[in-house]
PDB file of N, CA and C in Angstrom:
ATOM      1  N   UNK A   1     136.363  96.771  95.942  1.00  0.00           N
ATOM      2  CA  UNK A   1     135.487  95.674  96.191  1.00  0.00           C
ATOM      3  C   UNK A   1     134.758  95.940  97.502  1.00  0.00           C
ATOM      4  N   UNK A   2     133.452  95.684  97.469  1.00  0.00           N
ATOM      5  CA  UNK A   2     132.476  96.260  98.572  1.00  0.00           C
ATOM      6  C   UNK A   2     132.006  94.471  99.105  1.00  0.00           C
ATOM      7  N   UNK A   3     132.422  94.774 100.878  1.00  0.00           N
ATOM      8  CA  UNK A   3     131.899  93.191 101.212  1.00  0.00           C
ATOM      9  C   UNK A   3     130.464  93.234 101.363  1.00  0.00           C
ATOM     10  N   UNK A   4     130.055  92.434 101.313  1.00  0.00           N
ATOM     11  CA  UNK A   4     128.282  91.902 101.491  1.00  0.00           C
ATOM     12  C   UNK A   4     127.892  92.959 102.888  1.00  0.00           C
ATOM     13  N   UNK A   5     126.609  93.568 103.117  1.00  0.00           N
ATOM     14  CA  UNK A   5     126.566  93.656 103.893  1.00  0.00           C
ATOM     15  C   UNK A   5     124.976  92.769 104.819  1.00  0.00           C
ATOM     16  N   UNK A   6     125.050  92.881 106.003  1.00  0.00           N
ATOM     17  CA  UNK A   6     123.693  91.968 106.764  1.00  0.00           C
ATOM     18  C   UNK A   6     122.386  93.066 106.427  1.00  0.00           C
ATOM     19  N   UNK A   7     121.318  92.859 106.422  1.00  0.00           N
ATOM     20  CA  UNK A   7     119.962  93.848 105.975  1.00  0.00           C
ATOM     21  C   UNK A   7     120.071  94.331 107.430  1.00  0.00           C
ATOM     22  N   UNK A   8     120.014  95.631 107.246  1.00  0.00           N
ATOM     23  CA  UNK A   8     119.579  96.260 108.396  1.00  0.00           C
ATOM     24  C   UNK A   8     118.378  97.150 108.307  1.00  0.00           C
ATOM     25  N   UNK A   9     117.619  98.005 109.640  1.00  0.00           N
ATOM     26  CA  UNK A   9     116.745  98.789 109.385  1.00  0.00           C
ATOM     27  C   UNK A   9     117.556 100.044 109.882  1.00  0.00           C
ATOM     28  N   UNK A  10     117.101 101.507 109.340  1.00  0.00           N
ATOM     29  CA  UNK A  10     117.621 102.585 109.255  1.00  0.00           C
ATOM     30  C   UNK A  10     117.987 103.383 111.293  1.00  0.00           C
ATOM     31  N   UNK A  11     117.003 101.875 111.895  1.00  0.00           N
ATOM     32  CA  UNK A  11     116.915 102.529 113.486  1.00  0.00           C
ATOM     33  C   UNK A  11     117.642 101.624 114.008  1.00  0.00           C
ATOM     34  N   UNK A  12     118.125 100.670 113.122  1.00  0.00           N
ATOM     35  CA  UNK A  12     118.901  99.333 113.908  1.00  0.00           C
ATOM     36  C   UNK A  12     120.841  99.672 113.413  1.00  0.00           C
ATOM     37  N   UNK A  13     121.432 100.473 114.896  1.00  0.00           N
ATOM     38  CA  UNK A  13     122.667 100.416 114.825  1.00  0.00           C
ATOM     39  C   UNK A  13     123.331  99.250 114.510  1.00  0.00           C
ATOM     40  N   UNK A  14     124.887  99.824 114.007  1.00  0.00           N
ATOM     41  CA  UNK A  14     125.326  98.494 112.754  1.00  0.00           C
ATOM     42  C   UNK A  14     127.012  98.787 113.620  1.00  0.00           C
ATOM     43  N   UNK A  15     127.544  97.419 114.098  1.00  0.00           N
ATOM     44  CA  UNK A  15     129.602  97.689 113.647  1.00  0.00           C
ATOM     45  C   UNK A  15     129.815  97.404 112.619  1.00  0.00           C
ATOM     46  N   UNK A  16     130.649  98.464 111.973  1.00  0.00           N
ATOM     47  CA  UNK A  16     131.339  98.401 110.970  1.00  0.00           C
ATOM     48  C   UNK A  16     132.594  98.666 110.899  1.00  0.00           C
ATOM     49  N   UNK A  17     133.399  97.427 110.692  1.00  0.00           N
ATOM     50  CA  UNK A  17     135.255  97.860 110.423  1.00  0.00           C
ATOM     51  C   UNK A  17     135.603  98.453 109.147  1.00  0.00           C
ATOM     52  N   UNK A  18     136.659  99.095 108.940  1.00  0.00           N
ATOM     53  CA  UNK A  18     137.605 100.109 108.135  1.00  0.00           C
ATOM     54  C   UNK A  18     138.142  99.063 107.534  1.00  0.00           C
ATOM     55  N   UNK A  19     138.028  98.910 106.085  1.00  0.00           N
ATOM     56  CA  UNK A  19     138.694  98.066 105.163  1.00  0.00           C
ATOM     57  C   UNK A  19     139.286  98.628 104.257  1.00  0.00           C
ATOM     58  N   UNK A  20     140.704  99.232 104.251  1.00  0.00           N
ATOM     59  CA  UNK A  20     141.283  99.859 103.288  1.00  0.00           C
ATOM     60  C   UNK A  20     140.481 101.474 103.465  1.00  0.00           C
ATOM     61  N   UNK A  21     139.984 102.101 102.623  1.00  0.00           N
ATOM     62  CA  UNK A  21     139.066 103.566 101.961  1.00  0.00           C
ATOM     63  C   UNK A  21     137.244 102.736 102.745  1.00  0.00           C
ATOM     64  N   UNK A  22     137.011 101.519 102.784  1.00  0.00           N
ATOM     65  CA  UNK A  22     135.484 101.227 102.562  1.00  0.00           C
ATOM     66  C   UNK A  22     135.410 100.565 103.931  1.00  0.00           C
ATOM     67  N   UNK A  23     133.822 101.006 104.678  1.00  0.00           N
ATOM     68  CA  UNK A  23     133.592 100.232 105.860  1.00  0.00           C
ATOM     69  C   UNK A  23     132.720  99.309 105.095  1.00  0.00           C
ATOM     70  N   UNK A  24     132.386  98.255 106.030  1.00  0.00           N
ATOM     71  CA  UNK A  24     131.950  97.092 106.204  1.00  0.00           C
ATOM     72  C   UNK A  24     131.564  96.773 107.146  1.00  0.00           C
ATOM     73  N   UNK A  25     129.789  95.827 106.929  1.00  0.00           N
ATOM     74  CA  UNK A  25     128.939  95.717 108.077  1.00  0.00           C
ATOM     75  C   UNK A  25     129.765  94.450 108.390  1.00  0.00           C
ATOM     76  N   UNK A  26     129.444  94.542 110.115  1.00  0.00           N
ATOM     77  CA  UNK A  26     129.726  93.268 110.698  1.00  0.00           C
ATOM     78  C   UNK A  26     128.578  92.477 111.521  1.00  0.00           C
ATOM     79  N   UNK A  27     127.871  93.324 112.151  1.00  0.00           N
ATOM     80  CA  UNK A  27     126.749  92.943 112.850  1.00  0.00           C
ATOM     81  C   UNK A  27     125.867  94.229 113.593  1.00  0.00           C
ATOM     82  N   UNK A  28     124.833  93.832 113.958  1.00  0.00           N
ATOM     83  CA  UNK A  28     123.193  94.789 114.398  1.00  0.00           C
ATOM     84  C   UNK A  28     124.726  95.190 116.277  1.00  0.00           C
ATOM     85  N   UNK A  29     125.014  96.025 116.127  1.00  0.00           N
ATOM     86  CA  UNK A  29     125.429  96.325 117.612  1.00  0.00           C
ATOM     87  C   UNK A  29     124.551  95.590 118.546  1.00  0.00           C
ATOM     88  N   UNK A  30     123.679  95.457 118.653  1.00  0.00           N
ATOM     89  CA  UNK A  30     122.286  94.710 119.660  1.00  0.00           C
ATOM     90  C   UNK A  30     123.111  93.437 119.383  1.00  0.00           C
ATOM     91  N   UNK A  31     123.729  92.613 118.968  1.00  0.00           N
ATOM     92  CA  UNK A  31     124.390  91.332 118.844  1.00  0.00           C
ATOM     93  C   UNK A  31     125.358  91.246 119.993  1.00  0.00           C
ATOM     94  N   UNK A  32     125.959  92.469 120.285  1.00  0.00           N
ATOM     95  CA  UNK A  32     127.193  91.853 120.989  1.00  0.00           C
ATOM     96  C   UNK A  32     127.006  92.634 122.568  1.00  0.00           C
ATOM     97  N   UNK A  33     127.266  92.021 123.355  1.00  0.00           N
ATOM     98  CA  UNK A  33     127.365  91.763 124.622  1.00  0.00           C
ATOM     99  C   UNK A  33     128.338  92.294 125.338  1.00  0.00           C
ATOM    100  N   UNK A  34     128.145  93.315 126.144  1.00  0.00           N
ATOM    101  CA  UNK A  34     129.264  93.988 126.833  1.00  0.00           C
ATOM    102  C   UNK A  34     130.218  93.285 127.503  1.00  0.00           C
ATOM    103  N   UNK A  35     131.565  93.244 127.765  1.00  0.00           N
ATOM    104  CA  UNK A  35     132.274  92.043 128.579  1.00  0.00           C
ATOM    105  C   UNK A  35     132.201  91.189 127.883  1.00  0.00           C
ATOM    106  N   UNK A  36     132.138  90.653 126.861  1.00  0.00           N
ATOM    107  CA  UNK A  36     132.613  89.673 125.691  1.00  0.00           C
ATOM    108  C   UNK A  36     132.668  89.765 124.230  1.00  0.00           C
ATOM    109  N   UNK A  37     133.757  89.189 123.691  1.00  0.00           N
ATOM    110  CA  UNK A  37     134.403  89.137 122.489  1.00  0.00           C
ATOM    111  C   UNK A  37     133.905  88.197 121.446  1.00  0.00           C
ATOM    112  N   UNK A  38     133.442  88.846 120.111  1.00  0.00           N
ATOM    113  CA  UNK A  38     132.695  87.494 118.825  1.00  0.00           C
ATOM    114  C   UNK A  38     134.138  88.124 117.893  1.00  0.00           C
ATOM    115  N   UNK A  39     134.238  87.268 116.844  1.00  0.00           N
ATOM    116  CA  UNK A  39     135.555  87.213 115.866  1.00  0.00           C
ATOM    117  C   UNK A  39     134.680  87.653 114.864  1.00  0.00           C
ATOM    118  N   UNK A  40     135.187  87.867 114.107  1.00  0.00           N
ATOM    119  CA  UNK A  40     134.970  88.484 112.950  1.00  0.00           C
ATOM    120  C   UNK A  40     136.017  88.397 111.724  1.00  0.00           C
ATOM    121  N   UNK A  41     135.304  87.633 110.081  1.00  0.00           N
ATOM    122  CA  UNK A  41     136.295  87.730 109.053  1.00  0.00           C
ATOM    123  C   UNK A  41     136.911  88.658 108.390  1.00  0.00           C
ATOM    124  N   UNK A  42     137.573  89.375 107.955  1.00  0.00           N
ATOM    125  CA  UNK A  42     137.780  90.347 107.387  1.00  0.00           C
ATOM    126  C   UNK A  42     137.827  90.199 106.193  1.00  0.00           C
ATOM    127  N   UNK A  43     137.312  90.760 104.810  1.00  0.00           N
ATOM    128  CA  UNK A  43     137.263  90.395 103.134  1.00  0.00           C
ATOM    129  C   UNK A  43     138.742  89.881 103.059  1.00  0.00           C
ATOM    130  N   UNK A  44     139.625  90.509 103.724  1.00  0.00           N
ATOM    131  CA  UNK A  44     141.308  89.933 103.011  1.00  0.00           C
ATOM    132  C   UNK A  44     141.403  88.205 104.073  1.00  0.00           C
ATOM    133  N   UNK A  45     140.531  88.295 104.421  1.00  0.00           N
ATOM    134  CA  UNK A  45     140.941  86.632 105.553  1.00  0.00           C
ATOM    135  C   UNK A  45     141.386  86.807 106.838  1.00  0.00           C
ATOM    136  N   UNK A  46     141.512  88.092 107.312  1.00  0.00           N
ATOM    137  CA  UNK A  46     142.103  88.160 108.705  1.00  0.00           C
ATOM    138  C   UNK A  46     141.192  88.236 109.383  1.00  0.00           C
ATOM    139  N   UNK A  47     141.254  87.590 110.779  1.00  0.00           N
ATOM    140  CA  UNK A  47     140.475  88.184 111.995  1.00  0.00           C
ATOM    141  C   UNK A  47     140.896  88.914 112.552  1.00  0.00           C
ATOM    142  N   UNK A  48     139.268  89.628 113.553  1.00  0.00           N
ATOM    143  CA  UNK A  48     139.729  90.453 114.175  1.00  0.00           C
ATOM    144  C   UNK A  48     138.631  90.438 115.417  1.00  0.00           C
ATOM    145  N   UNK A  49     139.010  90.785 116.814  1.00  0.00           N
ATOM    146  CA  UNK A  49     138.492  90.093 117.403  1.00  0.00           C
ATOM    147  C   UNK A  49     137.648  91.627 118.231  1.00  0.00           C
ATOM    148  N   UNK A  50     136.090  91.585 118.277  1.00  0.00           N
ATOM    149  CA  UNK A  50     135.437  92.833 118.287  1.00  0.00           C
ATOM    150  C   UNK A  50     134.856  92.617 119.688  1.00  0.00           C
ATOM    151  N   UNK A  51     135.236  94.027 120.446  1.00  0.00           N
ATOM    152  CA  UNK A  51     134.470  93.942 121.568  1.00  0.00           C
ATOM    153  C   UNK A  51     133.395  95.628 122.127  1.00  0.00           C
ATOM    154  N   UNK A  52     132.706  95.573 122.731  1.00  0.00           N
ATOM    155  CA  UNK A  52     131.847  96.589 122.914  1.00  0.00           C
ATOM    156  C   UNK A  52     131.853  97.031 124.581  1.00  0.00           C
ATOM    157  N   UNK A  53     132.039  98.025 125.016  1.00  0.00           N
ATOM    158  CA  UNK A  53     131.333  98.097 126.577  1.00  0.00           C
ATOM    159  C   UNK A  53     130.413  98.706 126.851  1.00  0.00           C
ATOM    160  N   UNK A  54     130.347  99.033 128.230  1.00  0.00           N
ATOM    161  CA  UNK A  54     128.767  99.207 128.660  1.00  0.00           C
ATOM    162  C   UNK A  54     128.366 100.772 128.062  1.00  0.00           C
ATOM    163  N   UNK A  55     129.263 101.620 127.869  1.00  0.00           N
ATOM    164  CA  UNK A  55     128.862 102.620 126.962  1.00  0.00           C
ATOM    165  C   UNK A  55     128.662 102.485 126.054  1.00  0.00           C
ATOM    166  N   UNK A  56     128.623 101.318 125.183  1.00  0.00           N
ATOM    167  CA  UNK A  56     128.373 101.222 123.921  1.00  0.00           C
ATOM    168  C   UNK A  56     129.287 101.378 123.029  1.00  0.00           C
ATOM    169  N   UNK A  57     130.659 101.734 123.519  1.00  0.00           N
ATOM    170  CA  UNK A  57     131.846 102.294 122.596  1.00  0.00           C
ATOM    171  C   UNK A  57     132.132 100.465 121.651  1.00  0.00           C
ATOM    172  N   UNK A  58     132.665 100.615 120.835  1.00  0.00           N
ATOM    173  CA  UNK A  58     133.017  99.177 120.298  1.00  0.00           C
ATOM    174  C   UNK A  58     134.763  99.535 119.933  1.00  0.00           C
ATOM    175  N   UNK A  59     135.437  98.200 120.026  1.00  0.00           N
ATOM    176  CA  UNK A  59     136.750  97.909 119.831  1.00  0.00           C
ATOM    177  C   UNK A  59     136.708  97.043 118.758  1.00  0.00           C
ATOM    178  N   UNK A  60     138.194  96.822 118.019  1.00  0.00           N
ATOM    179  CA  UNK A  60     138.425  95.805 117.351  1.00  0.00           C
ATOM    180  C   UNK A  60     139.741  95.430 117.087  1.00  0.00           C
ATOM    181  N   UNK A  61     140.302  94.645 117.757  1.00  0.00           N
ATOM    182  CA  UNK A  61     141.838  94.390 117.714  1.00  0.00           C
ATOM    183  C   UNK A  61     142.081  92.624 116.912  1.00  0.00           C
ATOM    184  N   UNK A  62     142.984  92.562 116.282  1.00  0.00           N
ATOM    185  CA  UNK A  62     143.584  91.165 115.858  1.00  0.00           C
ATOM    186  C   UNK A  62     143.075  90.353 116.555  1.00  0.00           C
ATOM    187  N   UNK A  63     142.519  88.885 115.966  1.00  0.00           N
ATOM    188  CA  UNK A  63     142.397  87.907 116.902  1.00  0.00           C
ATOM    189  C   UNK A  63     143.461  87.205 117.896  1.00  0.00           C
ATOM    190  N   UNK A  64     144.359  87.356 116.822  1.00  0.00           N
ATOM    191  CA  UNK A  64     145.847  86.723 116.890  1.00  0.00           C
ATOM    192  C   UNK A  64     146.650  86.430 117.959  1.00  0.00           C
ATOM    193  N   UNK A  65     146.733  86.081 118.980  1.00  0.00           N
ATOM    194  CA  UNK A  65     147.681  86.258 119.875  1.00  0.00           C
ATOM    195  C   UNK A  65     149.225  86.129 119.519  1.00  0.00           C
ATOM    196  N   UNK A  66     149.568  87.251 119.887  1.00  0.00           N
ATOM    197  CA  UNK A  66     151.091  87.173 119.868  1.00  0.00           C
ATOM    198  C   UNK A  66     151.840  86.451 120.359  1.00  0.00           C
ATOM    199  N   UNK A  67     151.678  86.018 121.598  1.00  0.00           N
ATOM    200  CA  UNK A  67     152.580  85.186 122.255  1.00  0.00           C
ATOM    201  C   UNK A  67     152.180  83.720 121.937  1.00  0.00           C
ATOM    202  N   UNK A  68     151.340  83.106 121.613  1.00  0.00           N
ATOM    203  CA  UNK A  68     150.869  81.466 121.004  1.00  0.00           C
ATOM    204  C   UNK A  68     151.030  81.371 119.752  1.00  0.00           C
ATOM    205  N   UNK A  69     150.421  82.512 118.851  1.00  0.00           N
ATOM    206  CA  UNK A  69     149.770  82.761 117.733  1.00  0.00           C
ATOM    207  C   UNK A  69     148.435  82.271 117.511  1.00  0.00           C
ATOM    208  N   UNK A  70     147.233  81.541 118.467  1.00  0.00           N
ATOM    209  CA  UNK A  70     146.417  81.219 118.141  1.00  0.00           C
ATOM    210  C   UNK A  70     145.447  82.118 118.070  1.00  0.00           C
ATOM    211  N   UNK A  71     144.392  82.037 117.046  1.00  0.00           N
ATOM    212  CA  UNK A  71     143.439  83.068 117.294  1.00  0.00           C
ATOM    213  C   UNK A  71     142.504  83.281 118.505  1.00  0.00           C
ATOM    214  N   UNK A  72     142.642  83.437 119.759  1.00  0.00           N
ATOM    215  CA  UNK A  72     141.934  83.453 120.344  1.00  0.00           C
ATOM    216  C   UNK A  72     141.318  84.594 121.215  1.00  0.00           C
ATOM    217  N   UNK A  73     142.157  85.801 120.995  1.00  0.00           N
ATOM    218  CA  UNK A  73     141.828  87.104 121.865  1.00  0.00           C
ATOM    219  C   UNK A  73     139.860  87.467 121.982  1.00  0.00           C
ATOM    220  N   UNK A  74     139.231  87.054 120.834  1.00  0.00           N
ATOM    221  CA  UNK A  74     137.775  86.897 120.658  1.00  0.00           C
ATOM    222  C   UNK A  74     137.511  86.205 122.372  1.00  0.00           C
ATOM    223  N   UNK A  75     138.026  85.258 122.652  1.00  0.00           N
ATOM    224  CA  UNK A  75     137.475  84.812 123.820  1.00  0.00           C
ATOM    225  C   UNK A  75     138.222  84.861 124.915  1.00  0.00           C
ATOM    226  N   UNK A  76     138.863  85.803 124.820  1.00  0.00           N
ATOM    227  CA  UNK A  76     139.647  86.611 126.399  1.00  0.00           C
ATOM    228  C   UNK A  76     138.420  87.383 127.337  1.00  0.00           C
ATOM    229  N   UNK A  77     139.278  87.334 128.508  1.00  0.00           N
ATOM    230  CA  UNK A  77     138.567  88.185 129.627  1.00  0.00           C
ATOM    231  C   UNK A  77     138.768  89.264 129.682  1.00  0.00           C
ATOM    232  N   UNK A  78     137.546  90.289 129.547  1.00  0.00           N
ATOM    233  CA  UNK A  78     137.454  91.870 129.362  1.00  0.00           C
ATOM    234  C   UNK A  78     137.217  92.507 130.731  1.00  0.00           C
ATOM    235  N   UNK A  79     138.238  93.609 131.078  1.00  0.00           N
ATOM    236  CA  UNK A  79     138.144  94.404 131.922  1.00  0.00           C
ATOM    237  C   UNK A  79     138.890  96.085 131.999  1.00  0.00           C
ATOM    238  N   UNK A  80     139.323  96.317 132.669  1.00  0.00           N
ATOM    239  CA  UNK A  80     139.860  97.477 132.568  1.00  0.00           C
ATOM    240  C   UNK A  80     140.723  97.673 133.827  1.00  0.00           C
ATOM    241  N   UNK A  81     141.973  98.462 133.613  1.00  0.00           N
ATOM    242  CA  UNK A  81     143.060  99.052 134.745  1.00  0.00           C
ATOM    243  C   UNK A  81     143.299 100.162 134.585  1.00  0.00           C
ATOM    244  N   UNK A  82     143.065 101.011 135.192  1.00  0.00           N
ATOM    245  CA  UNK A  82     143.429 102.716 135.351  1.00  0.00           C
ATOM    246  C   UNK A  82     142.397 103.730 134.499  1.00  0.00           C
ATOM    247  N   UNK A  83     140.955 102.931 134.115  1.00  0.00           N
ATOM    248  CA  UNK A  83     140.363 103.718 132.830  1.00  0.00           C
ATOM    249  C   UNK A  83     140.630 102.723 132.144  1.00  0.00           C
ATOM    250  N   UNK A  84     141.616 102.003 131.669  1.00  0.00           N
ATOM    251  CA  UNK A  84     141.795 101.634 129.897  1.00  0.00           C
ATOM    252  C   UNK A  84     141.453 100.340 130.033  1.00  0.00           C
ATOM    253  N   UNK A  85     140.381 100.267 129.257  1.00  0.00           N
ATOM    254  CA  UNK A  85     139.987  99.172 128.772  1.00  0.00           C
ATOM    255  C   UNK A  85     140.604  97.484 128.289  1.00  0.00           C
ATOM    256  N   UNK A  86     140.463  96.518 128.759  1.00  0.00           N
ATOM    257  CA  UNK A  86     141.785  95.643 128.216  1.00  0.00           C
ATOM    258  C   UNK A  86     140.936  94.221 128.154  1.00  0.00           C
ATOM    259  N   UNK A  87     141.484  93.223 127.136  1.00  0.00           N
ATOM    260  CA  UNK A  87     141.444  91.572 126.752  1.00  0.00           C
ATOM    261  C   UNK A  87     142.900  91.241 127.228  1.00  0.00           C
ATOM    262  N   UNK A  88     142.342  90.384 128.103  1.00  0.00           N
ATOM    263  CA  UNK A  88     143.831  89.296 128.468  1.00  0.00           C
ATOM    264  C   UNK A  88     143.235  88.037 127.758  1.00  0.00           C
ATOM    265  N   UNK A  89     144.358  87.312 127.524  1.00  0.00           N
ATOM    266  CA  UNK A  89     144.540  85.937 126.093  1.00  0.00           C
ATOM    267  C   UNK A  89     143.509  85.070 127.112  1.00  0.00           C
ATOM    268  N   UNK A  90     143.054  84.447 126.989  1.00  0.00           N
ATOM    269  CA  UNK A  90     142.580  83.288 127.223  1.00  0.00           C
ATOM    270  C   UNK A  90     143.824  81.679 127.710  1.00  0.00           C
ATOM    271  N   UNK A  91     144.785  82.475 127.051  1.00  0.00           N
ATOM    272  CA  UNK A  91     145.899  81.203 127.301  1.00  0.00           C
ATOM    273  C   UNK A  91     146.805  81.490 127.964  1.00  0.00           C
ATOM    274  N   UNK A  92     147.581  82.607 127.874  1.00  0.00           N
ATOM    275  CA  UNK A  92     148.362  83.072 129.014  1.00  0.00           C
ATOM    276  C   UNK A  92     148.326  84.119 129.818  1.00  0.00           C
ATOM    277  N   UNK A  93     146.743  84.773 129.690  1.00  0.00           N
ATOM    278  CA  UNK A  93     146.555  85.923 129.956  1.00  0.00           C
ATOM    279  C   UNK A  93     147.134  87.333 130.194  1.00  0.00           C
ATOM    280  N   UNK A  94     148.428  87.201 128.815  1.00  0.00           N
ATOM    281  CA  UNK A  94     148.490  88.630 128.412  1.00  0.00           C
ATOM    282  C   UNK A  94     147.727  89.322 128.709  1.00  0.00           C
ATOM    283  N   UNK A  95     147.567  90.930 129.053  1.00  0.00           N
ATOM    284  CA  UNK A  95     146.337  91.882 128.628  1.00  0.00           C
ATOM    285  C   UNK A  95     146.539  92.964 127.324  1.00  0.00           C
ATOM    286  N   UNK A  96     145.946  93.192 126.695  1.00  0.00           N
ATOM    287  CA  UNK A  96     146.018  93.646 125.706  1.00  0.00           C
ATOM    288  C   UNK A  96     145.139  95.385 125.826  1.00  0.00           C
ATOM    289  N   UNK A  97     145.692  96.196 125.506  1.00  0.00           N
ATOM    290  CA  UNK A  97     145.016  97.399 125.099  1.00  0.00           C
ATOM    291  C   UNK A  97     143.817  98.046 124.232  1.00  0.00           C
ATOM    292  N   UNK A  98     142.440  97.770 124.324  1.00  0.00           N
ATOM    293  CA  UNK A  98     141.789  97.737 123.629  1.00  0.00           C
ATOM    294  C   UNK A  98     141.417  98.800 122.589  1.00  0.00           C
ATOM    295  N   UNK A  99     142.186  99.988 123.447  1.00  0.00           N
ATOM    296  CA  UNK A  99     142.327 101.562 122.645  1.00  0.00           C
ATOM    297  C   UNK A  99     143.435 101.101 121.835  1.00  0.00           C
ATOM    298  N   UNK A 100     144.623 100.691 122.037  1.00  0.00           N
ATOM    299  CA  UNK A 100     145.723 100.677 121.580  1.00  0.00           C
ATOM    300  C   UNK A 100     146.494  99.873 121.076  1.00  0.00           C
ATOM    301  N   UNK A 101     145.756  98.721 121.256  1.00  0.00           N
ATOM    302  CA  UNK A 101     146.373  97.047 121.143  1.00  0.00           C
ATOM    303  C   UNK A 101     147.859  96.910 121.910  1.00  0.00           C
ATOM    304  N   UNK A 102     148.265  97.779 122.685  1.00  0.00           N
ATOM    305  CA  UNK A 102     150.053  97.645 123.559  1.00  0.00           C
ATOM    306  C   UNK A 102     149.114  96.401 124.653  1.00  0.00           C
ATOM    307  N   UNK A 103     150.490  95.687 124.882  1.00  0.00           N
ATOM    308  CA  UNK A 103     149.911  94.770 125.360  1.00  0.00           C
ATOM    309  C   UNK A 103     150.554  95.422 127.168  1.00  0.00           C
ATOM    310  N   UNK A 104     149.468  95.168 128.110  1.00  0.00           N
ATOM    311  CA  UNK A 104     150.615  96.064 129.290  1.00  0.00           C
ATOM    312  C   UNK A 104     150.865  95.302 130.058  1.00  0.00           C
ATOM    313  N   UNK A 105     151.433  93.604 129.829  1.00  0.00           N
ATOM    314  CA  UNK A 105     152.697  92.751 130.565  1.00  0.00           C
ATOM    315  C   UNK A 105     154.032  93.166 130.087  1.00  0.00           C
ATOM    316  N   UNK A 106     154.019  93.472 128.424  1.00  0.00           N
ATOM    317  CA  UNK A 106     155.296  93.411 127.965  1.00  0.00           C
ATOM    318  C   UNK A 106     155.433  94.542 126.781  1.00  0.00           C
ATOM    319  N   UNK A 107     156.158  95.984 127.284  1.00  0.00           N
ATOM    320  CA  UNK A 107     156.144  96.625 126.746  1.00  0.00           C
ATOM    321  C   UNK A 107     156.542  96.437 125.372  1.00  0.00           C
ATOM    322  N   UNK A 108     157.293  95.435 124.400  1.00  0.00           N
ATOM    323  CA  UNK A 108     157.627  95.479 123.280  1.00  0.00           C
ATOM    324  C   UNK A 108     156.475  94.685 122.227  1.00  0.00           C
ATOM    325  N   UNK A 109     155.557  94.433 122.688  1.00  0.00           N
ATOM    326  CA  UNK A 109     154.283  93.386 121.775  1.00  0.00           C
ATOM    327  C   UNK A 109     153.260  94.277 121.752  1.00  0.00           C
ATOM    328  N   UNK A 110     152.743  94.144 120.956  1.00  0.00           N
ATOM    329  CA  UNK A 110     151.239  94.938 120.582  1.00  0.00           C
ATOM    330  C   UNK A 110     150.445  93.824 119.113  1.00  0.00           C
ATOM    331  N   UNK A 111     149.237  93.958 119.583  1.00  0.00           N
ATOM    332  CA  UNK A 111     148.334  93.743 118.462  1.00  0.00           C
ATOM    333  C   UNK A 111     147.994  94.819 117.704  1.00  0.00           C
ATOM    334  N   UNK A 112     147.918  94.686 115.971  1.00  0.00           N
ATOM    335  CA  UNK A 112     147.207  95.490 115.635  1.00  0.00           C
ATOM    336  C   UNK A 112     145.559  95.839 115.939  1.00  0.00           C
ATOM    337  N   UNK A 113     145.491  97.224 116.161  1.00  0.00           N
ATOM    338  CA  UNK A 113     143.871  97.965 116.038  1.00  0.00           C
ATOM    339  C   UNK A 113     143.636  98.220 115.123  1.00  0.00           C
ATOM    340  N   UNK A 114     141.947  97.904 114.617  1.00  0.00           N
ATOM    341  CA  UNK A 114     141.434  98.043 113.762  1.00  0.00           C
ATOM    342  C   UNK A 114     140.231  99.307 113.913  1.00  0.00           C
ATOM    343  N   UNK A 115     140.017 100.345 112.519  1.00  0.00           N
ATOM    344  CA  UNK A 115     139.125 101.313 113.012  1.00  0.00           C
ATOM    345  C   UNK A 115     138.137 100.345 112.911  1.00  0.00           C
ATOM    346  N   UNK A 116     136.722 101.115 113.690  1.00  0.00           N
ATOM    347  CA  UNK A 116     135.699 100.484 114.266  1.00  0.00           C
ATOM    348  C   UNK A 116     134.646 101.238 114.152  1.00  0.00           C
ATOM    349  N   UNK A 117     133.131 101.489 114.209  1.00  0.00           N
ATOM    350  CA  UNK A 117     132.421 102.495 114.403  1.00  0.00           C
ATOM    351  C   UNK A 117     130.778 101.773 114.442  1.00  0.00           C
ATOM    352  N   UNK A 118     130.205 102.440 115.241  1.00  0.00           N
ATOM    353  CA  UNK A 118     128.994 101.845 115.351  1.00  0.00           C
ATOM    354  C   UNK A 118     128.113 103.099 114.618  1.00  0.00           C
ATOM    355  N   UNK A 119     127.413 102.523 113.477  1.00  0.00           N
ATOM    356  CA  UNK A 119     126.774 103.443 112.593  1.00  0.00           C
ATOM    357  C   UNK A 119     125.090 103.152 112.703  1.00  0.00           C
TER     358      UNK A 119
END
């Protein structure tokens, strides 16, 4: 099953997440904003919460927070420690691994990562 995708033009870069074997458009890269997080549905119902930086690289980790369970990692604060890129929760400000989803307050929690690619 192939999800819908948004019309794009052949010069207008696209994120697209890994769904099973098939990617899927999510939005024109020009949509999202370095230093902040938009959610995103996934065809099976999950979120996942997509972020981009100033290189242009894009992430995509669970919305989910582990420690609340609310979906909110989409609207965490983006920064980075040592090089690595990171979302802390919005609620208890976990930080989360944006390469890796390990969360680096508490070595035993991690979010799942989702592949990602700007096409």
């Amino acid at each position: 099953m192939t999800a819908p995708t948004m019309e794009t033009t052949e010069q207008t870069p696209v994120v697209q997440l890994a769904d099973g074997n098939d990617w899927f458009t999510v939005c024109a890269l020009s949509r999202l904003t370095p230093g902040r997080g938009v959610a995103a549905l996934l065809p099976d119902g999950r979120q996942v919460a997509l972020f981009v930086d100033r290189a242009g690289r894009a992430y995509a980790i669970d919305n989910r927070d582990p420690f609340t369970g609310a979906y909110v990692l989409s609207r965490g604060l983006v920064g980075s420690v040592e090089g690595r890129p990171f979302v802390a929760s919005p609620l208890l400000k976990q930080r989360f691994d944006l390469a890796t989803g390990a969360c680096l307050d508490d070595d035993e929690v991690s979010v799942p990562v989702h592949a990602v690619r700007a096409a």
